[in-house]
C-alpha atoms as a PDB file:
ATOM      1  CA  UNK A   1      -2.181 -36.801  -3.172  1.00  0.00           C
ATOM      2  CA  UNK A   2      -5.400 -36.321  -5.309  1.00  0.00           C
ATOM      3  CA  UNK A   3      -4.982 -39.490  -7.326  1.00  0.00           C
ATOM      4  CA  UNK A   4      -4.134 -41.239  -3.599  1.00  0.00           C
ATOM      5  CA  UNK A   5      -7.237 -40.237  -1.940  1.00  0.00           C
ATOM      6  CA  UNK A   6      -9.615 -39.468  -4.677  1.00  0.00           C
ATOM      7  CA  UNK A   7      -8.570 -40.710  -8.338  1.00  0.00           C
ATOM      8  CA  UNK A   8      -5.877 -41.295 -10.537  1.00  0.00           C
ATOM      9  CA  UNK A   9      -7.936 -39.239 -12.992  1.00  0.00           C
ATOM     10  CA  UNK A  10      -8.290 -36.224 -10.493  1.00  0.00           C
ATOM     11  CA  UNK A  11      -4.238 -37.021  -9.456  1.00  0.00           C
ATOM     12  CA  UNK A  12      -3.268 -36.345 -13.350  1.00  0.00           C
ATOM     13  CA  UNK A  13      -5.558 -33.470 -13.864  1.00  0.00           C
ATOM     14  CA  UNK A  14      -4.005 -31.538 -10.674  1.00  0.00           C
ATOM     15  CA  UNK A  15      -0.329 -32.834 -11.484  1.00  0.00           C
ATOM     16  CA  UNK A  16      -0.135 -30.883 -15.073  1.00  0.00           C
ATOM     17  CA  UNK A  17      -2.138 -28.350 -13.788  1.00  0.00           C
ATOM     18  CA  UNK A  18       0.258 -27.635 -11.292  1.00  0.00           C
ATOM     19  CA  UNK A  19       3.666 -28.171 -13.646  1.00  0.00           C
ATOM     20  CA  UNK A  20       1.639 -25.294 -15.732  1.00  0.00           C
ATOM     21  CA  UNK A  21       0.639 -22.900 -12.999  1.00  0.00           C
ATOM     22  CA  UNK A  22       4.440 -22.845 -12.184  1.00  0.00           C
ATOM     23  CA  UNK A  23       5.804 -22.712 -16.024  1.00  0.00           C
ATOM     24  CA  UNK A  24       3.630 -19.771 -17.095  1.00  0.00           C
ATOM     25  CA  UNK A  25       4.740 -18.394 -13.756  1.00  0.00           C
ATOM     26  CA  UNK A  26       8.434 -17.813 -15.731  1.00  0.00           C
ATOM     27  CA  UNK A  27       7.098 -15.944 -18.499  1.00  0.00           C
ATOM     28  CA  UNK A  28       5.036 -14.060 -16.059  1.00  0.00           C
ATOM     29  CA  UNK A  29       8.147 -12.681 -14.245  1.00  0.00           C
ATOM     30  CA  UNK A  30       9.961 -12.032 -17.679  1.00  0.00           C
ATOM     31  CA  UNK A  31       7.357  -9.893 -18.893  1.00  0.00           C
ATOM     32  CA  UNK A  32       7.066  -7.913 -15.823  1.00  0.00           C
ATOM     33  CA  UNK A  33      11.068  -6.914 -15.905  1.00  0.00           C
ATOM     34  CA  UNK A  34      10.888  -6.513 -19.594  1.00  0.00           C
ATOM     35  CA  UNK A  35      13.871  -6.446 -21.196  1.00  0.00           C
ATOM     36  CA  UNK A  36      15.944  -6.466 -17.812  1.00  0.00           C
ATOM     37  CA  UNK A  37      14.981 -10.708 -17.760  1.00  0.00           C
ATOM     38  CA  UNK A  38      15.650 -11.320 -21.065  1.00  0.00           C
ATOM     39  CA  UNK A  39      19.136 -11.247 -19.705  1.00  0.00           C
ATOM     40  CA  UNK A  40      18.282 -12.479 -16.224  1.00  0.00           C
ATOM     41  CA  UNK A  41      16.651 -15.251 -17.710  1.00  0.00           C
ATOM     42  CA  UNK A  42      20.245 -16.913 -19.156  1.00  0.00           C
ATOM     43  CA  UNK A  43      21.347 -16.827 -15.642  1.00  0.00           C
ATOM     44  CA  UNK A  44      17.920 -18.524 -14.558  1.00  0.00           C
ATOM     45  CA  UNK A  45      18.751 -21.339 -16.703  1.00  0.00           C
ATOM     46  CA  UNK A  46      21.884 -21.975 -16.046  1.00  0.00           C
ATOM     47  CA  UNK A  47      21.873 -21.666 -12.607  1.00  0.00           C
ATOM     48  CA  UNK A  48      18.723 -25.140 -13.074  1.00  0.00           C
ATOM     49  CA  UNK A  49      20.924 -26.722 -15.225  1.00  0.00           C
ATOM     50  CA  UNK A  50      23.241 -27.308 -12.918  1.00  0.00           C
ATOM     51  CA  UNK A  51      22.295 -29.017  -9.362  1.00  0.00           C
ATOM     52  CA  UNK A  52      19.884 -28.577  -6.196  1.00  0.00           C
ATOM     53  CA  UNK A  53      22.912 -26.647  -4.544  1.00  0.00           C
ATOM     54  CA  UNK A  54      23.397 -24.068  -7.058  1.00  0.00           C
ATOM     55  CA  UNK A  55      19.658 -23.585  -6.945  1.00  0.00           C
ATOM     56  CA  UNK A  56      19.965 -23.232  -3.214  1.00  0.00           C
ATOM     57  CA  UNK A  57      22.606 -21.226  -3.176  1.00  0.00           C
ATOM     58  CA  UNK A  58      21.196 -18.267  -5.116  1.00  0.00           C
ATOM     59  CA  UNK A  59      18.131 -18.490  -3.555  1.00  0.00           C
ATOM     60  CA  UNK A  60      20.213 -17.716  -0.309  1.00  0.00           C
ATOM     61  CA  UNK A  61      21.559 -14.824  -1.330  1.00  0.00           C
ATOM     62  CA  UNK A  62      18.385 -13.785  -3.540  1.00  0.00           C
ATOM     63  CA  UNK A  63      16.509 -13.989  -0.595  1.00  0.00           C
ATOM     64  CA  UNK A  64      18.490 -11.618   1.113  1.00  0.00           C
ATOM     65  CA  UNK A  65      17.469  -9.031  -1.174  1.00  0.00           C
ATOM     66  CA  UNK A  66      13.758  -9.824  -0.757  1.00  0.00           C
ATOM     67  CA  UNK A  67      14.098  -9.294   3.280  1.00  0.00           C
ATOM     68  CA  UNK A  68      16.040  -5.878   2.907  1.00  0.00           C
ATOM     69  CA  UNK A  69      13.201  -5.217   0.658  1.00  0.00           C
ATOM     70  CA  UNK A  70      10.296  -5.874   2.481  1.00  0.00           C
ATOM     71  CA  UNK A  71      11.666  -4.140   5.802  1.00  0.00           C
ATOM     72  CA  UNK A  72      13.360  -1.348   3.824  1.00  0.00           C
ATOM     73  CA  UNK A  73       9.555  -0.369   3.120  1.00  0.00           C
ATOM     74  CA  UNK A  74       8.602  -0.931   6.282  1.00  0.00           C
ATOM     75  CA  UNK A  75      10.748   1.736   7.268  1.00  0.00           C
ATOM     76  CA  UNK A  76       9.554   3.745   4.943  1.00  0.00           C
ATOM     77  CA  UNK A  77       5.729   3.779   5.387  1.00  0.00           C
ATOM     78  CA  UNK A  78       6.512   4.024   9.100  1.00  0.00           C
ATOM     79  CA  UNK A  79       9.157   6.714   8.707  1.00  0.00           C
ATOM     80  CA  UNK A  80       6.947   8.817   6.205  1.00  0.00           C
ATOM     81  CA  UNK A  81       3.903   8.324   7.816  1.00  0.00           C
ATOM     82  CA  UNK A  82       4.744   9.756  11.468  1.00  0.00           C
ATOM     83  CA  UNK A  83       6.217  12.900   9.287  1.00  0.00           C
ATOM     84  CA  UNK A  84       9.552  12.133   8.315  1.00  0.00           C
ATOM     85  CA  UNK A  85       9.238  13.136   4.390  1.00  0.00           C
ATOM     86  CA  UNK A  86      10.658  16.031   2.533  1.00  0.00           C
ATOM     87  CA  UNK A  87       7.131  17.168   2.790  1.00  0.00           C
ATOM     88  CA  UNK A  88       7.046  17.003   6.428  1.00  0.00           C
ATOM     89  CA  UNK A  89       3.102  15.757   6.161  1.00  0.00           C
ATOM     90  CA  UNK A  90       2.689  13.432   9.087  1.00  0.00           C
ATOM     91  CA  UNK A  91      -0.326  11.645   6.759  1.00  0.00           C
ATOM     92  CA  UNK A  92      -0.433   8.503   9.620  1.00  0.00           C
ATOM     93  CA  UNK A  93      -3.823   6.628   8.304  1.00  0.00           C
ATOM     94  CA  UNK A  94      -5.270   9.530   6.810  1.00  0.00           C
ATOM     95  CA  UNK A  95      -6.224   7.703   2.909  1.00  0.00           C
ATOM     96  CA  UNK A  96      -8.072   5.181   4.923  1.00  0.00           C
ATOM     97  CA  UNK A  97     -10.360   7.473   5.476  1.00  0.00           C
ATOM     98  CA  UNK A  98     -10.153   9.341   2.633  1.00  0.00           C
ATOM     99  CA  UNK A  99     -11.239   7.954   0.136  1.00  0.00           C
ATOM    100  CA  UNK A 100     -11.554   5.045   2.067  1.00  0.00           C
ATOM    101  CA  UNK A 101     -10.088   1.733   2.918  1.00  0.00           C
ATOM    102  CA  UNK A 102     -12.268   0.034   0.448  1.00  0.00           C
ATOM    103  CA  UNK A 103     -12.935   1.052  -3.077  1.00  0.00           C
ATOM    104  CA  UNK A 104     -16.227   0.598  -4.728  1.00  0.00           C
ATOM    105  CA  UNK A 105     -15.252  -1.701  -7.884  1.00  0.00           C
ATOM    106  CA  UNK A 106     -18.592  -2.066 -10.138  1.00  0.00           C
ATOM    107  CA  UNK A 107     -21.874  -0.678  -7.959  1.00  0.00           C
ATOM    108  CA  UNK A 108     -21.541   1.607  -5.884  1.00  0.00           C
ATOM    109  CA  UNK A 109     -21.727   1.894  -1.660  1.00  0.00           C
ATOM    110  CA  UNK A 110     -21.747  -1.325   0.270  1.00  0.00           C
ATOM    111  CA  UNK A 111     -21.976  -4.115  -2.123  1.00  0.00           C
ATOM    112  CA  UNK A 112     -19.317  -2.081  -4.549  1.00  0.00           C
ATOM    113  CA  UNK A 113     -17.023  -1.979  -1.644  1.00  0.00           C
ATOM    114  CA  UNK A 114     -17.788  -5.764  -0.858  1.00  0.00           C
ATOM    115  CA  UNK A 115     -17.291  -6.422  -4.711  1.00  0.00           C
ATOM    116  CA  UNK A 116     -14.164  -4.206  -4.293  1.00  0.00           C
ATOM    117  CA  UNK A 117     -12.338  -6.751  -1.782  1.00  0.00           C
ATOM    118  CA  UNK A 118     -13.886  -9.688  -3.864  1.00  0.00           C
ATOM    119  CA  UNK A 119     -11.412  -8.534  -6.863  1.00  0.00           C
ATOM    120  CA  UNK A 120      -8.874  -7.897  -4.163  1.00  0.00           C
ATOM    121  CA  UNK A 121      -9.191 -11.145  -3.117  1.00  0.00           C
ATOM    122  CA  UNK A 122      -8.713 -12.816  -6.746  1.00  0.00           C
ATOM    123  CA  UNK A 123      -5.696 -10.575  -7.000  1.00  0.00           C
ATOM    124  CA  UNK A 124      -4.358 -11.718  -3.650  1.00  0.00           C
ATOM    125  CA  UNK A 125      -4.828 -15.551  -4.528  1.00  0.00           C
ATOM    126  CA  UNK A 126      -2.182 -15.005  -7.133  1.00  0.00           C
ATOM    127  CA  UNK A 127       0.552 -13.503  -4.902  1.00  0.00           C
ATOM    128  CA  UNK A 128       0.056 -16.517  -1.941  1.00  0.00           C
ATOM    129  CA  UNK A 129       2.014 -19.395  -2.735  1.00  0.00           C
ATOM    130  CA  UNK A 130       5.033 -20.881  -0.944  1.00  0.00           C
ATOM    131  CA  UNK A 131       4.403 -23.650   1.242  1.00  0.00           C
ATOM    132  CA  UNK A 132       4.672 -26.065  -1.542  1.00  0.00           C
ATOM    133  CA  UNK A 133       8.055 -25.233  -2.970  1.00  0.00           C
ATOM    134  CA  UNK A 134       9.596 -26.180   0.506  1.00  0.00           C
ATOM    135  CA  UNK A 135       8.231 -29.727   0.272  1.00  0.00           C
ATOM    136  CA  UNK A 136       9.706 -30.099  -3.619  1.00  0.00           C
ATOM    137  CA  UNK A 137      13.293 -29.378  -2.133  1.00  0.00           C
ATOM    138  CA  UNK A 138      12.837 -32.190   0.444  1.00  0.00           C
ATOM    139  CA  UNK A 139      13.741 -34.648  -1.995  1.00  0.00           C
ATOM    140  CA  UNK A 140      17.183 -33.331  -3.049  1.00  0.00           C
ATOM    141  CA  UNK A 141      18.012 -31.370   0.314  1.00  0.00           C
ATOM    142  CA  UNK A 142      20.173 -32.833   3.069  1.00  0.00           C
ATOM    143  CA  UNK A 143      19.106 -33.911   6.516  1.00  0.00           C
ATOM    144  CA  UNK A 144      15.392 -32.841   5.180  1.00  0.00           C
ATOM    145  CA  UNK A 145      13.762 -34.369   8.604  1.00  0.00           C
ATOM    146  CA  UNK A 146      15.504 -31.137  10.278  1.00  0.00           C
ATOM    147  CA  UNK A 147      15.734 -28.451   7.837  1.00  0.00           C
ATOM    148  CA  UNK A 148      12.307 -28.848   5.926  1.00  0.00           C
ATOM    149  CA  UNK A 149      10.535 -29.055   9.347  1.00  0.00           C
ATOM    150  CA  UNK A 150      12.269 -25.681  10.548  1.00  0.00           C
ATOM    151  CA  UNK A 151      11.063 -24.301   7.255  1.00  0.00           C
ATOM    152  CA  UNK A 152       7.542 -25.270   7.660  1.00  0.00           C
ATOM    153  CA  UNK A 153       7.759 -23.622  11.042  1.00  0.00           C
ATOM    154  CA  UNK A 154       8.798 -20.438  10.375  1.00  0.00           C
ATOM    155  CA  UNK A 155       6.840 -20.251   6.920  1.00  0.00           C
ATOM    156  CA  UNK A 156       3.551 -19.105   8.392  1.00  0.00           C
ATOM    157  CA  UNK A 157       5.031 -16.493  10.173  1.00  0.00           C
ATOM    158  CA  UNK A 158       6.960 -15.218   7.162  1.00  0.00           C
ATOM    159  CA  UNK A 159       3.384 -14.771   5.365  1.00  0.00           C
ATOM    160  CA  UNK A 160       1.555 -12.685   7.815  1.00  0.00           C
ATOM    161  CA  UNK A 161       4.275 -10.459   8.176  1.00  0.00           C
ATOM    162  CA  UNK A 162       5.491 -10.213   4.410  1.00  0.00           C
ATOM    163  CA  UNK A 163       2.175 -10.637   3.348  1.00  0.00           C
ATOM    164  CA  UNK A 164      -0.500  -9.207   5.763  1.00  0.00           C
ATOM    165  CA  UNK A 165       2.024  -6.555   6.646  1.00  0.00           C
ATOM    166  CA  UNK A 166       2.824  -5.499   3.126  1.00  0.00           C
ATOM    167  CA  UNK A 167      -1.265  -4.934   2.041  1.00  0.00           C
ATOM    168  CA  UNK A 168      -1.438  -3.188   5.579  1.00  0.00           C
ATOM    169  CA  UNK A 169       1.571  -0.991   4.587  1.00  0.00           C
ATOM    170  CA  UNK A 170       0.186  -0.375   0.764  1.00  0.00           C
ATOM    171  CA  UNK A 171      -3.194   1.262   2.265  1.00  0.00           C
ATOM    172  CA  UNK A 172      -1.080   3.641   3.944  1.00  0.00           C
ATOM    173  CA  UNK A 173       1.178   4.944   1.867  1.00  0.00           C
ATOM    174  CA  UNK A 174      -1.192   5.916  -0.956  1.00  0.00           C
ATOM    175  CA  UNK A 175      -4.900   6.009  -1.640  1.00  0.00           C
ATOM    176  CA  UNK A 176      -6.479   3.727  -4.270  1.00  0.00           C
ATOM    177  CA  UNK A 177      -7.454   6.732  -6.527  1.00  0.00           C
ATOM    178  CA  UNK A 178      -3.933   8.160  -6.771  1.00  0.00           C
ATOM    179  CA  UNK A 179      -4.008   9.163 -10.505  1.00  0.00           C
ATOM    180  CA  UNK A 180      -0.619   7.544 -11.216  1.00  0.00           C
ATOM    181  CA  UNK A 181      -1.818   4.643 -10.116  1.00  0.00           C
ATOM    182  CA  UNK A 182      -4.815   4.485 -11.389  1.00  0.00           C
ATOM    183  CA  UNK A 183      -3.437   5.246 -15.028  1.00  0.00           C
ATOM    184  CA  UNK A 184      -1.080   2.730 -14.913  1.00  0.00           C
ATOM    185  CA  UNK A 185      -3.768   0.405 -14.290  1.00  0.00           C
ATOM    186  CA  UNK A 186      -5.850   1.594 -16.650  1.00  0.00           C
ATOM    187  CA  UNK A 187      -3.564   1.337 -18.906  1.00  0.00           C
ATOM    188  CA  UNK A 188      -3.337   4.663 -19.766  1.00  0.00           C
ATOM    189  CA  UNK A 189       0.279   5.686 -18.504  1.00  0.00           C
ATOM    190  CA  UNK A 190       3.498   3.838 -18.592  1.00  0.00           C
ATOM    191  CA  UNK A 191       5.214   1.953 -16.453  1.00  0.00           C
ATOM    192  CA  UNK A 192       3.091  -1.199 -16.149  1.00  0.00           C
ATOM    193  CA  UNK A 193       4.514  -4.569 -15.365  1.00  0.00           C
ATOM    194  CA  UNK A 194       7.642  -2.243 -14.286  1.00  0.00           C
ATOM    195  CA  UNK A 195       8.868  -1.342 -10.448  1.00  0.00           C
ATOM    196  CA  UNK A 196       7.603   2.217 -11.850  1.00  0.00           C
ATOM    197  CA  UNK A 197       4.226   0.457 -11.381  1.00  0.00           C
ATOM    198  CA  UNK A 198       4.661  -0.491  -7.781  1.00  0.00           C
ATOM    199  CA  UNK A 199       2.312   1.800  -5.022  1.00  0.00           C
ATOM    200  CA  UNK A 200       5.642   2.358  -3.194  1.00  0.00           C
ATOM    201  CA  UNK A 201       7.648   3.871  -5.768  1.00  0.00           C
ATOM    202  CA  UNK A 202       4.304   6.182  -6.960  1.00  0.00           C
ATOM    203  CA  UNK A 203       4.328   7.214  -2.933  1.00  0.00           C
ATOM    204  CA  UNK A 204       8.075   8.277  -2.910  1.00  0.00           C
ATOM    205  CA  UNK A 205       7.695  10.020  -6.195  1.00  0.00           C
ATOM    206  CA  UNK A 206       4.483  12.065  -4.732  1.00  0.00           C
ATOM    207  CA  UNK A 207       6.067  12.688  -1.553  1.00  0.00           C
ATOM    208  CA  UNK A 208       9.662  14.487  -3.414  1.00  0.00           C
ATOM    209  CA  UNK A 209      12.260  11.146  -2.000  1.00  0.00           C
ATOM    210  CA  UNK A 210      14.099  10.938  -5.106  1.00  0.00           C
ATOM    211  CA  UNK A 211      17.203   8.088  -4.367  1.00  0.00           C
ATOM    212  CA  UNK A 212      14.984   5.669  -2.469  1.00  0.00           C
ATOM    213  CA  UNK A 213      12.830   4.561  -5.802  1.00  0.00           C
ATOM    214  CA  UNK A 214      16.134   3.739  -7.431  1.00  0.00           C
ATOM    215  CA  UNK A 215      16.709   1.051  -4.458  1.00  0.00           C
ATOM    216  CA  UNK A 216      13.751  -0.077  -4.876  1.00  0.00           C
ATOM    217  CA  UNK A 217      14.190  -0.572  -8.346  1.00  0.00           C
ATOM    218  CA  UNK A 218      17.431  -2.636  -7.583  1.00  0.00           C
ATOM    219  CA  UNK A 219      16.302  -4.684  -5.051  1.00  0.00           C
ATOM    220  CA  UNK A 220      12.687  -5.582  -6.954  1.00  0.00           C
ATOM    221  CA  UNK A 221      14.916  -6.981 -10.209  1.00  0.00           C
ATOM    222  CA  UNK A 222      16.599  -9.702  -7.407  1.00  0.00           C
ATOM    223  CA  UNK A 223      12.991 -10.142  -5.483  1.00  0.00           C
ATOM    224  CA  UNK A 224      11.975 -11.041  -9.214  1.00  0.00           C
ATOM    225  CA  UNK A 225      15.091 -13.013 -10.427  1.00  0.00           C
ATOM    226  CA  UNK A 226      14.518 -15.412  -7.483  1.00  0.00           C
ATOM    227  CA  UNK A 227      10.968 -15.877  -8.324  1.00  0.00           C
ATOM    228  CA  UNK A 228      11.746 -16.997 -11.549  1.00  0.00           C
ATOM    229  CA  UNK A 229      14.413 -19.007 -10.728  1.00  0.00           C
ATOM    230  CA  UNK A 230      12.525 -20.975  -8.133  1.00  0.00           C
ATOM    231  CA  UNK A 231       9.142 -21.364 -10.876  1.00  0.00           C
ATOM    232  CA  UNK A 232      11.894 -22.684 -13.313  1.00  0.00           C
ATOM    233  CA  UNK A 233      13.288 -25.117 -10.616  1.00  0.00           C
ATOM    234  CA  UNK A 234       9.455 -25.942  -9.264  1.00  0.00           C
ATOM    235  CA  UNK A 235       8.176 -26.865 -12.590  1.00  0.00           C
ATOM    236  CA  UNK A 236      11.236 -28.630 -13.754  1.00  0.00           C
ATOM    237  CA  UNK A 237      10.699 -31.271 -10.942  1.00  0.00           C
ATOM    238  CA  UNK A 238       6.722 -30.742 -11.348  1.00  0.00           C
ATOM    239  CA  UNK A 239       7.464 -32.135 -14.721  1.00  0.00           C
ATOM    240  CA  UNK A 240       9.766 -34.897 -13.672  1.00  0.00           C
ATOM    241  CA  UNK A 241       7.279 -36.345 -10.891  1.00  0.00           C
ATOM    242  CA  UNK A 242       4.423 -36.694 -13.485  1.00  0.00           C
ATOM    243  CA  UNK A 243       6.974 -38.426 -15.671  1.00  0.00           C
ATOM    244  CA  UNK A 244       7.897 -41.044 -12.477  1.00  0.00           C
ATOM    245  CA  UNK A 245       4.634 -41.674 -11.914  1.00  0.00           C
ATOM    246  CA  UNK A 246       3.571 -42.649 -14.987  1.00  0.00           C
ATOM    247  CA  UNK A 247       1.437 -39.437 -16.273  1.00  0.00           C
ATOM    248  CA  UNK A 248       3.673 -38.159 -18.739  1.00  0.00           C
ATOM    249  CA  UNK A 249       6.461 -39.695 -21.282  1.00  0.00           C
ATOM    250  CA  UNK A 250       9.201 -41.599 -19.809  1.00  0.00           C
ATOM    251  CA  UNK A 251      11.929 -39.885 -21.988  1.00  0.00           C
ATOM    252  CA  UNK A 252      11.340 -36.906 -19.239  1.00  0.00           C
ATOM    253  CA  UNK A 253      12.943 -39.621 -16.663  1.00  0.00           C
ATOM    254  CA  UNK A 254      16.454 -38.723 -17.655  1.00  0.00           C
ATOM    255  CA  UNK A 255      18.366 -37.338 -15.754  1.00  0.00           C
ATOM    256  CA  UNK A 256      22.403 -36.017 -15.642  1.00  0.00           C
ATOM    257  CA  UNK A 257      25.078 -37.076 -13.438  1.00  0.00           C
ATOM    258  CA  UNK A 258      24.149 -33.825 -11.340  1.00  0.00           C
ATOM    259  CA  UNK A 259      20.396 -35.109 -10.667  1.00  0.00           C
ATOM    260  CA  UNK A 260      18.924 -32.321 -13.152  1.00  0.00           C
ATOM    261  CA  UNK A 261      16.501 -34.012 -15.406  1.00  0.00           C
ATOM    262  CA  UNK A 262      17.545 -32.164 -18.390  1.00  0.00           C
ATOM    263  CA  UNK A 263      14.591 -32.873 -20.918  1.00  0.00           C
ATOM    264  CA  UNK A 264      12.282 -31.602 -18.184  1.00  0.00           C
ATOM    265  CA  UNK A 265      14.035 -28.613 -18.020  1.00  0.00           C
ATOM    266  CA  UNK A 266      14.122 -28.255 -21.659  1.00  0.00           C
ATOM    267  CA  UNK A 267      10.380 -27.997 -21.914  1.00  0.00           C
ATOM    268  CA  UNK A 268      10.508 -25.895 -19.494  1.00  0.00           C
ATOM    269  CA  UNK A 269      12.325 -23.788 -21.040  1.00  0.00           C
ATOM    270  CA  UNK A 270      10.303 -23.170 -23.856  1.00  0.00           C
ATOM    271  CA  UNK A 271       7.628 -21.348 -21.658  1.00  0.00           C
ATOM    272  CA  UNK A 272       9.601 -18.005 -21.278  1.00  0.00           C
ATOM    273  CA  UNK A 273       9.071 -17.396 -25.104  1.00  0.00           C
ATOM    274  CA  UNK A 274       5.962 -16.262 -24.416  1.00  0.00           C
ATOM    275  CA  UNK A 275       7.209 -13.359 -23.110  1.00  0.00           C
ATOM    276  CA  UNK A 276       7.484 -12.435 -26.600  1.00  0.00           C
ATOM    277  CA  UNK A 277       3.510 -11.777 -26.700  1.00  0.00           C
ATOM    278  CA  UNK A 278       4.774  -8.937 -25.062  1.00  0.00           C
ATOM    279  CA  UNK A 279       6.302  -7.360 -28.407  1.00  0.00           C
ATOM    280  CA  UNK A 280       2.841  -7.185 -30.170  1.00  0.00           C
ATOM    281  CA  UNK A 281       0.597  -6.480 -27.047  1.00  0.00           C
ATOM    282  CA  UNK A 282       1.541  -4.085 -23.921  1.00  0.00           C
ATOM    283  CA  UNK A 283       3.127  -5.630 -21.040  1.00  0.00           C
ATOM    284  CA  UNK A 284       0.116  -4.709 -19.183  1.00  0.00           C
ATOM    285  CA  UNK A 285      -2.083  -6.786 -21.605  1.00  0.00           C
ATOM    286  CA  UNK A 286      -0.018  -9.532 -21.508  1.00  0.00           C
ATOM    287  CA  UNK A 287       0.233  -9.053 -18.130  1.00  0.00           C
ATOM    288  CA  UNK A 288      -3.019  -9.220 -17.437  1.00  0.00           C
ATOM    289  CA  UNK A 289      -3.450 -12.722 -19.466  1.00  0.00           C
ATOM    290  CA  UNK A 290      -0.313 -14.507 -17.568  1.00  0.00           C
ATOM    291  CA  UNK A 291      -1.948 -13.466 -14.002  1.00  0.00           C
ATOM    292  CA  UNK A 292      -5.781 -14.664 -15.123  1.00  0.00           C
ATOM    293  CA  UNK A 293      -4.640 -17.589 -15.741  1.00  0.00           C
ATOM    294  CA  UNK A 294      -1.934 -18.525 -13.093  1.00  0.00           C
ATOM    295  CA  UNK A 295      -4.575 -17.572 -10.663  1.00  0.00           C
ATOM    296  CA  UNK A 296      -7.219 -19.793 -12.202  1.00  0.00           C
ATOM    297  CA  UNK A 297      -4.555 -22.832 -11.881  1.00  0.00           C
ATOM    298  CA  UNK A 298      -3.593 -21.990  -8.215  1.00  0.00           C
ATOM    299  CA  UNK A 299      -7.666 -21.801  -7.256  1.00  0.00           C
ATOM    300  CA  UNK A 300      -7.727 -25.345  -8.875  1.00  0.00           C
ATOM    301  CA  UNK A 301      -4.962 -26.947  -6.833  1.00  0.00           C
END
């Protein structure tokens, strides 16, 4: 659309741009399960390799585990908040008072809290994406004129409830200057780039629920499978629509019997070795890198 309305020079800028915002996306994910995606990453492959239905067949059943998730902690803060906890501490909104529901980031008072939801706001920016992939499928999906547009419909919905609901639901389950949390982000404890790291899990844990974090353990390893395999899928056809329109070699045309344009997906596929950076530097670190960048790329498109 860029190099339609603007220039073919803007159209090939935002077209790689794009195919790398969603490779470094894979390594991303791998790093943040650790060694629990360097085997979920075979079955990421070979579930691209093969055609658009296998694709949309695990993300079917992947996304299943995302929507237990997401109302599974729901529950939770709603359930813990209104008292039912081991503790019995009916805490309802109390840690947006205290400390605060804004946290001072580099000054202090007003402008640190402003600067506060600034970096919030960079962080967010890297979590809201979506609305694209749904357009990719269209090409290889059936009867696209009725399923895409019921997609697009109900997408916008999905993101103020997964998404608006979820920060809402963060807030209250544990203050932004819990000590676990805050030395995990520091850098300073373990379990960065890990489930361990996620606000829910550090609020069971500080409330005494001991089975519940293990669920949420389970279910965040399929929430994060599917993620990768839907960058994997995203770029591989990122890739193969530069190559059709001319802004990148035409060997990355071919494609097999199944529709998969294999050499596309072989680049690809070189992308989740970076991972490895992973071995040298913390996960956090590395981390850290992946999400500067992906974020920077997103902004851009």
């Amino acid at each position: 659309m860029a190099g339609h309305w603007v220039d073919d020079a803007l159209g090939f800028m935002a077209g790689w741009n794009f195919f790398f915002y969603e490779a470094l996306l894979i390594p991303f994910e791998v790093t943040a399960l650790n060694s629990v995606l360097g085997f979920g990453q075979l079955i990421t492959s070979a579930i691209n390799i093969l055609a658009v239905r296998a694709y949309g067949e695990a993300e079917f059943w992947l996304s299943g585990g995302k929507v237990i998730l997401i109302f599974l902690l729901f529950a939770f803060t709603f359930i813990t908040m209104v008292g039912g906890n081991p503790r019995h501490d009916a805490y309802g909104f109390r840690y947006w008072k205290n400390p605060g529901a804004f946290a001072e980031h580099i000054t202090t008072g007003s402008l640190g809290r402003f600067e506060g939801f600034l970096a919030a706001l960079w962080s967010a920016s890297f979590t809201v994406v979506g609305p694209e992939y749904i357009s990719m499928v269209a090409a290889e999906a059936k009867r696209p004129r009725i399923y895409i547009k019921n997609a697009f419909k109900t997408v916008y919905w999905r993101f103020g409830i997964f998404f608006i609901g979820g920060a809402l639901a963060v807030g209250i389950v544990i203050p932004y200057n819990d000590k676990t949390l805050v030395g995990i982000l520091a850098g300073t404890s373990t379990g960065a780039g890990t489930a361990a790291a996620s606000p829910y899990v550090i609020a069971m844990q500080n409330l005494g629920i001991g089975v519940l974090p293990n669920i949420v353990n389970a279910l965040m390893v399929t929430s994060i499978f599917s993620a990768g395999n839907t960058y994997t899928y995203c770029a591989t056809r990122s890739l193969y629509g530069l190559a059709l329109e001319g802004r990148a070699p035409k060997f990355l045309r071919y494609c097999t019997n199944g529709g998969v344009p294999l050499y596309c997906f072989l680049i690809v596929m070189i992308f989740p070795f970076l991972s490895f950076l992973s071995v040298s530097s913390s996960s956090n670190v590395v981390l850290t890198w992946l999400v500067d960048l992906i974020t920077a790329g997103g902004i851009i498109d």
